[in-house]
C-alpha atoms as a PDB file:
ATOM      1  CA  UNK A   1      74.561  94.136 -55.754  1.00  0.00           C
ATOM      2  CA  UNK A   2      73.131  90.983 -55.838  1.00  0.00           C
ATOM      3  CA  UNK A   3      73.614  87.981 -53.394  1.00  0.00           C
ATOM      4  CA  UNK A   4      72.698  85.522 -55.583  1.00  0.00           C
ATOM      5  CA  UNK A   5      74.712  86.520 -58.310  1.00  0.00           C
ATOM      6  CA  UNK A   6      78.308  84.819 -59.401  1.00  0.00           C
ATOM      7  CA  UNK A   7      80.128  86.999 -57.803  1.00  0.00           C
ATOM      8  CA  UNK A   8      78.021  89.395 -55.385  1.00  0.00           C
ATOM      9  CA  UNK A   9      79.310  88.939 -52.741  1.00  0.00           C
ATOM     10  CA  UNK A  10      82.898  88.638 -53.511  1.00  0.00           C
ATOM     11  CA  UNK A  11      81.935  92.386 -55.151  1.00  0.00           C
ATOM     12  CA  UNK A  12      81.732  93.858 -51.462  1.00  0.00           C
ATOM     13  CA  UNK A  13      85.810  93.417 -51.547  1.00  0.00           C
ATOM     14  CA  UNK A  14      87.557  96.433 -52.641  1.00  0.00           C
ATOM     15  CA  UNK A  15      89.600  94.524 -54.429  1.00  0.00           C
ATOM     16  CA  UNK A  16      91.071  95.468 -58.424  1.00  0.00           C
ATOM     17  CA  UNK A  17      91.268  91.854 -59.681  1.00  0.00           C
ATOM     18  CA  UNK A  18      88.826  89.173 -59.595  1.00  0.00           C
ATOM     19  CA  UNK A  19      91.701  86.926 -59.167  1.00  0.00           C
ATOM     20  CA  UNK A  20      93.351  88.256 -56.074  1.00  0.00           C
ATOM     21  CA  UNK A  21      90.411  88.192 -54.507  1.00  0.00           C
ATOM     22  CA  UNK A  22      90.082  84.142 -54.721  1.00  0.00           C
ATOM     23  CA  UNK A  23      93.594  84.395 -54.240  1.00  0.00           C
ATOM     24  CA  UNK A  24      93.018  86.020 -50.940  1.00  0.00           C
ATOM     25  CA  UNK A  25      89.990  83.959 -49.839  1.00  0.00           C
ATOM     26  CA  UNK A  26      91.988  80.869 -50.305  1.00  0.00           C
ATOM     27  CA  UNK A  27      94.725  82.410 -48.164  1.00  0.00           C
ATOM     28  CA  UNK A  28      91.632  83.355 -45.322  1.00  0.00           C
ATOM     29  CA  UNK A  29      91.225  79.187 -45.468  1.00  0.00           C
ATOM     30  CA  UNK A  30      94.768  78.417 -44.406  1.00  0.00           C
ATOM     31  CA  UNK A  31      95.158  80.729 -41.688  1.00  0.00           C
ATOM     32  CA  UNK A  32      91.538  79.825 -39.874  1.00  0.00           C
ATOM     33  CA  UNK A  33      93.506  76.130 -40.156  1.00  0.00           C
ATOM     34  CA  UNK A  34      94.621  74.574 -36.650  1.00  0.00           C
ATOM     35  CA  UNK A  35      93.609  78.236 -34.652  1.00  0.00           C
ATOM     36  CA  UNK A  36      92.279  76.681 -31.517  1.00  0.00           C
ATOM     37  CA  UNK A  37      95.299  76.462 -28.490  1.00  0.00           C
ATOM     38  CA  UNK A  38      95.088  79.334 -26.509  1.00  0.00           C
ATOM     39  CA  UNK A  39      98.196  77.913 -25.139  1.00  0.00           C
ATOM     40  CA  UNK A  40     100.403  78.089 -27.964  1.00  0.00           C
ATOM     41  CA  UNK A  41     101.065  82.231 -29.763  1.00  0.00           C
ATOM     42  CA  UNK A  42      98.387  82.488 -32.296  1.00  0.00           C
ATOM     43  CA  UNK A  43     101.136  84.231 -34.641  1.00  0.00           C
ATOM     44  CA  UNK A  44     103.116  81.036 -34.880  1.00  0.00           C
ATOM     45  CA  UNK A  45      99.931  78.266 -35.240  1.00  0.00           C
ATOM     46  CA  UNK A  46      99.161  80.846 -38.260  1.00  0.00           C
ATOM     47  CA  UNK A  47     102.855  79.964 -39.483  1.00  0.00           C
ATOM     48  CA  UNK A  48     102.191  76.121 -38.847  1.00  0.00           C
ATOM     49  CA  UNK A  49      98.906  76.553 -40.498  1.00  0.00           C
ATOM     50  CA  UNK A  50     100.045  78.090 -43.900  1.00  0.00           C
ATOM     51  CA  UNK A  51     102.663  75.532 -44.434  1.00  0.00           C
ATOM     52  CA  UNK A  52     100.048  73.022 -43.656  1.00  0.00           C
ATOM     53  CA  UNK A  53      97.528  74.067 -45.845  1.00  0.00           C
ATOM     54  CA  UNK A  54     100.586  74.115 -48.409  1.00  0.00           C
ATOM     55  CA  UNK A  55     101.231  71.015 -48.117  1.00  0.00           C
ATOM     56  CA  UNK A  56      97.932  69.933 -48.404  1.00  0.00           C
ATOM     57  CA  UNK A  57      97.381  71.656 -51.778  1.00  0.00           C
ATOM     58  CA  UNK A  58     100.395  69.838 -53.333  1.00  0.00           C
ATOM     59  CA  UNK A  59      99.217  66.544 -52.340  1.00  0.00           C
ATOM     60  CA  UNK A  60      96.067  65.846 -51.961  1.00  0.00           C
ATOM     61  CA  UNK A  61      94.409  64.336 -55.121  1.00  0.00           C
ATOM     62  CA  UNK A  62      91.332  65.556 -55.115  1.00  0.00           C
ATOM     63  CA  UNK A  63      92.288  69.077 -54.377  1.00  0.00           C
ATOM     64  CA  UNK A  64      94.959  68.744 -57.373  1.00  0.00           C
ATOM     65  CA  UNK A  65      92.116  67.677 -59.326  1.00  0.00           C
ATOM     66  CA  UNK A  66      89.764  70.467 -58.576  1.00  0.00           C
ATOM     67  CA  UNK A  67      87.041  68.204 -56.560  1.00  0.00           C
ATOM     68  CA  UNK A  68      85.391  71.012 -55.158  1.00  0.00           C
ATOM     69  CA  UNK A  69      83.330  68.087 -52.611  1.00  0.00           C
ATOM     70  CA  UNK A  70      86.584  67.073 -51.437  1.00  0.00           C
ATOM     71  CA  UNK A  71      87.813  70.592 -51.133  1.00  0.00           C
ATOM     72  CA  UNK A  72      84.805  71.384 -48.818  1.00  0.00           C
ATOM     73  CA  UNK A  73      85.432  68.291 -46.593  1.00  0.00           C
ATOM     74  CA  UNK A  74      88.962  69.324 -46.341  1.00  0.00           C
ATOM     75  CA  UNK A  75      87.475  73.450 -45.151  1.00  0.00           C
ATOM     76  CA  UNK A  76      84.804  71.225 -42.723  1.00  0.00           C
ATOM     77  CA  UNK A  77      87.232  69.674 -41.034  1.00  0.00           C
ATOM     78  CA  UNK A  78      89.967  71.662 -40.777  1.00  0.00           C
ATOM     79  CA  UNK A  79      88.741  74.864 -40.875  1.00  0.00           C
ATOM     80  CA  UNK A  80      84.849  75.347 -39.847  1.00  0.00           C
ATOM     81  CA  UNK A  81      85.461  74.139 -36.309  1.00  0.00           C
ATOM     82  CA  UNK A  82      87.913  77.144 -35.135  1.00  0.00           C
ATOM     83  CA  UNK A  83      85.706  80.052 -37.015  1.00  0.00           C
ATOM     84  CA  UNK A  84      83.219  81.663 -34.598  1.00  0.00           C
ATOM     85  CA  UNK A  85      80.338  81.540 -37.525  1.00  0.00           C
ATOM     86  CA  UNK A  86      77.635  82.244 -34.695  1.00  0.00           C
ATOM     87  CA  UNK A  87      79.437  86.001 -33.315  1.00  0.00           C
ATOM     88  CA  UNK A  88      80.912  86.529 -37.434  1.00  0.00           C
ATOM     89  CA  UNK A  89      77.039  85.966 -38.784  1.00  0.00           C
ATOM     90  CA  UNK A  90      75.544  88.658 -36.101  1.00  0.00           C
ATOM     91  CA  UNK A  91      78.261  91.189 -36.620  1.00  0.00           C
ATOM     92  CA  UNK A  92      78.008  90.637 -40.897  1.00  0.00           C
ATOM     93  CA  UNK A  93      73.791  91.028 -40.400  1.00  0.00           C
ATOM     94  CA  UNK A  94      74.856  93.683 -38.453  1.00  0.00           C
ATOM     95  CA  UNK A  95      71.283  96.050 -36.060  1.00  0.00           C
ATOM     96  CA  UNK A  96      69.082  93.546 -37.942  1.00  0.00           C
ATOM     97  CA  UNK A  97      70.269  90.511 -35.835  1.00  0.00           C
ATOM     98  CA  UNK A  98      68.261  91.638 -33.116  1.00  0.00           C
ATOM     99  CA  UNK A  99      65.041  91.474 -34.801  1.00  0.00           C
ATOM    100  CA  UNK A 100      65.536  88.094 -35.951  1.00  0.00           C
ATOM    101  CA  UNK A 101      63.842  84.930 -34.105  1.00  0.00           C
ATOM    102  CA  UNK A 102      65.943  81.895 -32.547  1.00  0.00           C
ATOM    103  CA  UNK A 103      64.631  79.878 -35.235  1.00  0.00           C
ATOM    104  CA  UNK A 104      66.077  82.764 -37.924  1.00  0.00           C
ATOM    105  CA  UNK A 105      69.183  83.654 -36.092  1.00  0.00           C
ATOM    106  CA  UNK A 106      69.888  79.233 -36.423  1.00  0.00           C
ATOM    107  CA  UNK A 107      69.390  79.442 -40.177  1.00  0.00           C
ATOM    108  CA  UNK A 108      71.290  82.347 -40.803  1.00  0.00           C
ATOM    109  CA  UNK A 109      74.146  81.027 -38.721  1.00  0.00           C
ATOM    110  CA  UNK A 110      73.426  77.542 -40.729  1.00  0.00           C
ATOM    111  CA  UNK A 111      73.679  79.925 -44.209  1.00  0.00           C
ATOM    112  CA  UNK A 112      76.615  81.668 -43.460  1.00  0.00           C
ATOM    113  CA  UNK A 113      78.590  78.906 -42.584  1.00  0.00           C
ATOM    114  CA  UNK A 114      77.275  76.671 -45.897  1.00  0.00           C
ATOM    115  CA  UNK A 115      78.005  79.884 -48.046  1.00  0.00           C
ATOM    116  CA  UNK A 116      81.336  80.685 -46.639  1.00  0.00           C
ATOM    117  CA  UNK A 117      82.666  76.789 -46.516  1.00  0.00           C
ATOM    118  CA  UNK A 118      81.332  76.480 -50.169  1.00  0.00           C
ATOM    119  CA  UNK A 119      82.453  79.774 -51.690  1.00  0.00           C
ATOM    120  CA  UNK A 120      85.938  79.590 -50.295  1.00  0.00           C
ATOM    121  CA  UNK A 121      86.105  75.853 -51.303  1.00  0.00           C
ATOM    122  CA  UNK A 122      85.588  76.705 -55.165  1.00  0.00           C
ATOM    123  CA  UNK A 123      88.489  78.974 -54.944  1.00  0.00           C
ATOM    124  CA  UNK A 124      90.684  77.022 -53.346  1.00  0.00           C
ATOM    125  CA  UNK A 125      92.489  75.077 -55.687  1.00  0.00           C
ATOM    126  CA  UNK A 126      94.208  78.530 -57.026  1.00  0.00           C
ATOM    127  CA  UNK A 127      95.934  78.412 -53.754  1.00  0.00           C
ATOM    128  CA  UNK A 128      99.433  78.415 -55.504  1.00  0.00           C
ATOM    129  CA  UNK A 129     102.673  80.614 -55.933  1.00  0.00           C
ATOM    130  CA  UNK A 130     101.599  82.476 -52.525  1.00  0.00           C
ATOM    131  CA  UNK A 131     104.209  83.602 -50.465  1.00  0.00           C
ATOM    132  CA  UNK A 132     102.997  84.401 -46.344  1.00  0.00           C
ATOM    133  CA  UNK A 133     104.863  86.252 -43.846  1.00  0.00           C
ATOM    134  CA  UNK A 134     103.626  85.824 -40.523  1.00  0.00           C
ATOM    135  CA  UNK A 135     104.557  88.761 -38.436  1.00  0.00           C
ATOM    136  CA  UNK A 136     105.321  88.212 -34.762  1.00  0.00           C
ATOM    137  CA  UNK A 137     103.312  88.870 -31.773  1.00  0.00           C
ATOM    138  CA  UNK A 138     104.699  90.337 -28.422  1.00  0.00           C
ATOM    139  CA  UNK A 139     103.729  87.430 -25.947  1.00  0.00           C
ATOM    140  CA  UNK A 140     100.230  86.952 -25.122  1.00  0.00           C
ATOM    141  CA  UNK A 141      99.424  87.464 -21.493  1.00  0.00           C
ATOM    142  CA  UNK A 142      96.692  85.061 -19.853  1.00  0.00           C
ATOM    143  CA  UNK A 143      93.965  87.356 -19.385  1.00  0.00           C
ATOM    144  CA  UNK A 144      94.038  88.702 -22.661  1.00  0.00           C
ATOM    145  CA  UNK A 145      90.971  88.092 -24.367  1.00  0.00           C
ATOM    146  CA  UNK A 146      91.017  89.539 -28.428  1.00  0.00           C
ATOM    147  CA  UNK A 147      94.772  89.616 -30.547  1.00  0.00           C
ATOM    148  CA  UNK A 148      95.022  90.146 -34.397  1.00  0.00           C
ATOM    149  CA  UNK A 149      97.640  87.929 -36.231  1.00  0.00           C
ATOM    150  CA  UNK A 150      99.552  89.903 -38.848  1.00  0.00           C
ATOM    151  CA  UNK A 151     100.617  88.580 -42.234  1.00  0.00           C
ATOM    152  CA  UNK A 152     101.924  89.991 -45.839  1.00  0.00           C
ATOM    153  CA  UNK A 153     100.744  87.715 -48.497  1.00  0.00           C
ATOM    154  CA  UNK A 154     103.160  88.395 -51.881  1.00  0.00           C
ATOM    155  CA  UNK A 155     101.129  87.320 -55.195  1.00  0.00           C
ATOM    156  CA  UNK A 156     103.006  85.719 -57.746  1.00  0.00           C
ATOM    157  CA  UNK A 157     103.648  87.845 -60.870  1.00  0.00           C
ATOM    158  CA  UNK A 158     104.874  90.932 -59.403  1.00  0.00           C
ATOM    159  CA  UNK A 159     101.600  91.800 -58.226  1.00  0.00           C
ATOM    160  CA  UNK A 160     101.723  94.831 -55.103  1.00  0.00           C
ATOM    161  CA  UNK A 161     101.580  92.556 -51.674  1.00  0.00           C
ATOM    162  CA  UNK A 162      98.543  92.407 -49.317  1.00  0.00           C
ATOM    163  CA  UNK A 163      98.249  92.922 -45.573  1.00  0.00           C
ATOM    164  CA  UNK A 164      96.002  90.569 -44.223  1.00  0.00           C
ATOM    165  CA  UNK A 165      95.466  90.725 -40.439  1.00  0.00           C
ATOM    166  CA  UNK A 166      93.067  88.336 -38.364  1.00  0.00           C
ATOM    167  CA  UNK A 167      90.946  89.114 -35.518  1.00  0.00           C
ATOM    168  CA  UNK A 168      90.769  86.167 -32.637  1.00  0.00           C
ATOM    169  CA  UNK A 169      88.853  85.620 -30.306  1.00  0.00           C
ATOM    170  CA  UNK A 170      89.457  83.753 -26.872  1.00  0.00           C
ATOM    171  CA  UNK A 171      86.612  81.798 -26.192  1.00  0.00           C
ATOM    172  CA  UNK A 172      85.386  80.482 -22.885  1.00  0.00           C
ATOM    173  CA  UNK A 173      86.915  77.016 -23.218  1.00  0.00           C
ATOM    174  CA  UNK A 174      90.234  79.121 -23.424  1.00  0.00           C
ATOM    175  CA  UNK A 175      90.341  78.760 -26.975  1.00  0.00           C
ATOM    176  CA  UNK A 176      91.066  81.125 -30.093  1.00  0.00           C
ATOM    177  CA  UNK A 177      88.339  81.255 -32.774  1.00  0.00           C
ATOM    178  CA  UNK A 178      88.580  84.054 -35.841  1.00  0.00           C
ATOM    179  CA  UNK A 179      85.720  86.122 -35.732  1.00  0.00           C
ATOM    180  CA  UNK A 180      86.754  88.599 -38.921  1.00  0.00           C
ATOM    181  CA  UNK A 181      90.011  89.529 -41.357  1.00  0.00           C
ATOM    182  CA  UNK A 182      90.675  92.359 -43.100  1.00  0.00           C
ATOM    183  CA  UNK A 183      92.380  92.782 -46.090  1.00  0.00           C
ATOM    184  CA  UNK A 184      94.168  95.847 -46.714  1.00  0.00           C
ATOM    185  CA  UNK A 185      92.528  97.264 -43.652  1.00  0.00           C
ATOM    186  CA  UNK A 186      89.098  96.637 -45.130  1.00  0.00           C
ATOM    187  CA  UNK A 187      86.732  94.070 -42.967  1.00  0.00           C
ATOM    188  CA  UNK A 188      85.203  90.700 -44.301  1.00  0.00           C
ATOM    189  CA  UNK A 189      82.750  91.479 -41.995  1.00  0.00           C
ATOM    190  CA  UNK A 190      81.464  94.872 -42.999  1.00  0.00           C
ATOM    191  CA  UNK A 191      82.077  93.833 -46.906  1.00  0.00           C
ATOM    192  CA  UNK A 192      79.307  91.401 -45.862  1.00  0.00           C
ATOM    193  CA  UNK A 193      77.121  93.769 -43.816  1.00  0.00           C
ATOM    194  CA  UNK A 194      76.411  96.046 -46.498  1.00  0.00           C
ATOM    195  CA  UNK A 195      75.543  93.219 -49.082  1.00  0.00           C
ATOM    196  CA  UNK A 196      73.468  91.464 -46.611  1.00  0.00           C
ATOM    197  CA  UNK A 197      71.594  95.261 -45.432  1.00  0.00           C
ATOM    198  CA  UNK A 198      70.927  95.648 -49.250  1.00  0.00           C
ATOM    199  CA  UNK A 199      68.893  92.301 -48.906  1.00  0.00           C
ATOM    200  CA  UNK A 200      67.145  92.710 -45.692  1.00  0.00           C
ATOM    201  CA  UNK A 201      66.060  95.875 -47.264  1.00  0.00           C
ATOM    202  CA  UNK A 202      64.537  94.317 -49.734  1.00  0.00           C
ATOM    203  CA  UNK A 203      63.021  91.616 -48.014  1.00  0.00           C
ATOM    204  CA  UNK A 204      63.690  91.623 -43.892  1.00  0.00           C
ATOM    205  CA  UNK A 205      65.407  88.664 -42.560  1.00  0.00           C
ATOM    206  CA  UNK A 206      63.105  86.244 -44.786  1.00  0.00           C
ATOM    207  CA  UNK A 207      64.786  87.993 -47.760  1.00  0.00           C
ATOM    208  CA  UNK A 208      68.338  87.515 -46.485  1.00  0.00           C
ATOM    209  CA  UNK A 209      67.950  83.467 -45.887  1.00  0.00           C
ATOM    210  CA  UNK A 210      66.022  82.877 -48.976  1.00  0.00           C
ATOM    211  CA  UNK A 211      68.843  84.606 -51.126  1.00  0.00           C
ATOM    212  CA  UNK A 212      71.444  82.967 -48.832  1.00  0.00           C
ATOM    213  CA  UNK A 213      69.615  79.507 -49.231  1.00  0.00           C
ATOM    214  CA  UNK A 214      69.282  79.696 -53.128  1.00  0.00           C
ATOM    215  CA  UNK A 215      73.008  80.785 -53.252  1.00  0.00           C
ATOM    216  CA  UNK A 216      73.884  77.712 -51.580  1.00  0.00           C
ATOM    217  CA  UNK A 217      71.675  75.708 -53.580  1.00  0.00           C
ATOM    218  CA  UNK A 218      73.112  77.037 -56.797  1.00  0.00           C
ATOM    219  CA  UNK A 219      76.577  76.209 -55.301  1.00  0.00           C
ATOM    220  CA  UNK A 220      76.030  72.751 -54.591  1.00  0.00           C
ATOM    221  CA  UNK A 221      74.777  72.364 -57.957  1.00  0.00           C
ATOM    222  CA  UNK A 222      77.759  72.964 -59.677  1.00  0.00           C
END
């Protein structure tokens, strides 16, 4: 499985159809949307989020138009600042993190965060006919420090509905950031550990960020 491929890493999802899984990364964008109160119940910003993100989608001209620039502005903004890309790029590199330098362990933060905002950009604009029930948390207590949000996204056309849940994070600043989802009880994270292992095996951590770096490069090409 290649990183640099169309689709290699979107391969490390056990997913049937190419097509749910855009569907699905589009609906990882609008939930990571607005996550960042720790004082308001991270089950209902995720219900404020989706109907944001909806609302976005139908009006927004350059996402209607398919303006995959504007698209990624839209993720930057909205999106990139309550992801924790620095704690989901060491647990998706997985024992090799360790071995990397502070220089290597910027640019693979750097990477991951280009790839992800990118990738999940081109797939946005299918974000349509999606249906999201949020499920409800019992009330978070102060001290608590990790929740997962539960939601059931139903695909148009009949197609068997997904359980998506998403793992927070409180941060210091008493803040929530997402550090992985998993769909159908399978991890983002570990989809992108063993894609990423398959590189470093290859070629250490030099490997990873050159295939990482030309993937991006392709990407911004198109």
């Amino acid at each position: 499985m290649e990183i640099n491929s169309e689709n290699g890493l979107l391969r490390g999802l056990r997913m049937k159809h190419k097509a749910t899984i855009l569907l699905v990364k589009c609906l990882l964008l609008g939930i990571w949307i607005g996550i960042a109160n720790a004082q308001s119940d991270p089950d209902t910003l995720v219900k404020e989020t989706v109907e944001d993100i909806l609302e976005t989608v139908q009006n927004d001209p350059g996402v209607q138009a398919g303006d995959i620039n504007r698209i990624k502005e839209i993720m930057e903004e909205k999106v990139a600042p309550h992801i924790d890309f620095p704690r989901m790029t060491r647990l998706a590199v997985g024992r090799s993190w360790r071995d990397a330098s502070k220089e290597q362990k910027k640019a693979l933060v750097r990477e991951f965060h280009e790839m992800l905002m990118r990738s999940y950009a081109a797939a946005f604009k299918m974000y349509k006919g999606i249906v999201i029930e949020t499920r409800a948390l019992p009330r978070v207590k102060p001290d608590e420090k990790q929740v997962s949000v539960n939601t059931v996204v139903r695909l148009p056309g009949g197609a068997p509905p997904l359980s998506v849940d998403y793992d927070l994070l409180r941060t210091k600043n008493d803040t929530w950031k997402v550090y992985d989802v998993r769909v159908d009880g399978a991890s983002l994270v570990i989809n992108y550990r063993n894609v990423f292992m398959q590189e470093i095996q290859k070629g250490g951590i030099e490997g990873l960020l050159k295939a990482l770096a030309e993937k991006n490069s392709n990407n911004s090409e198109k």
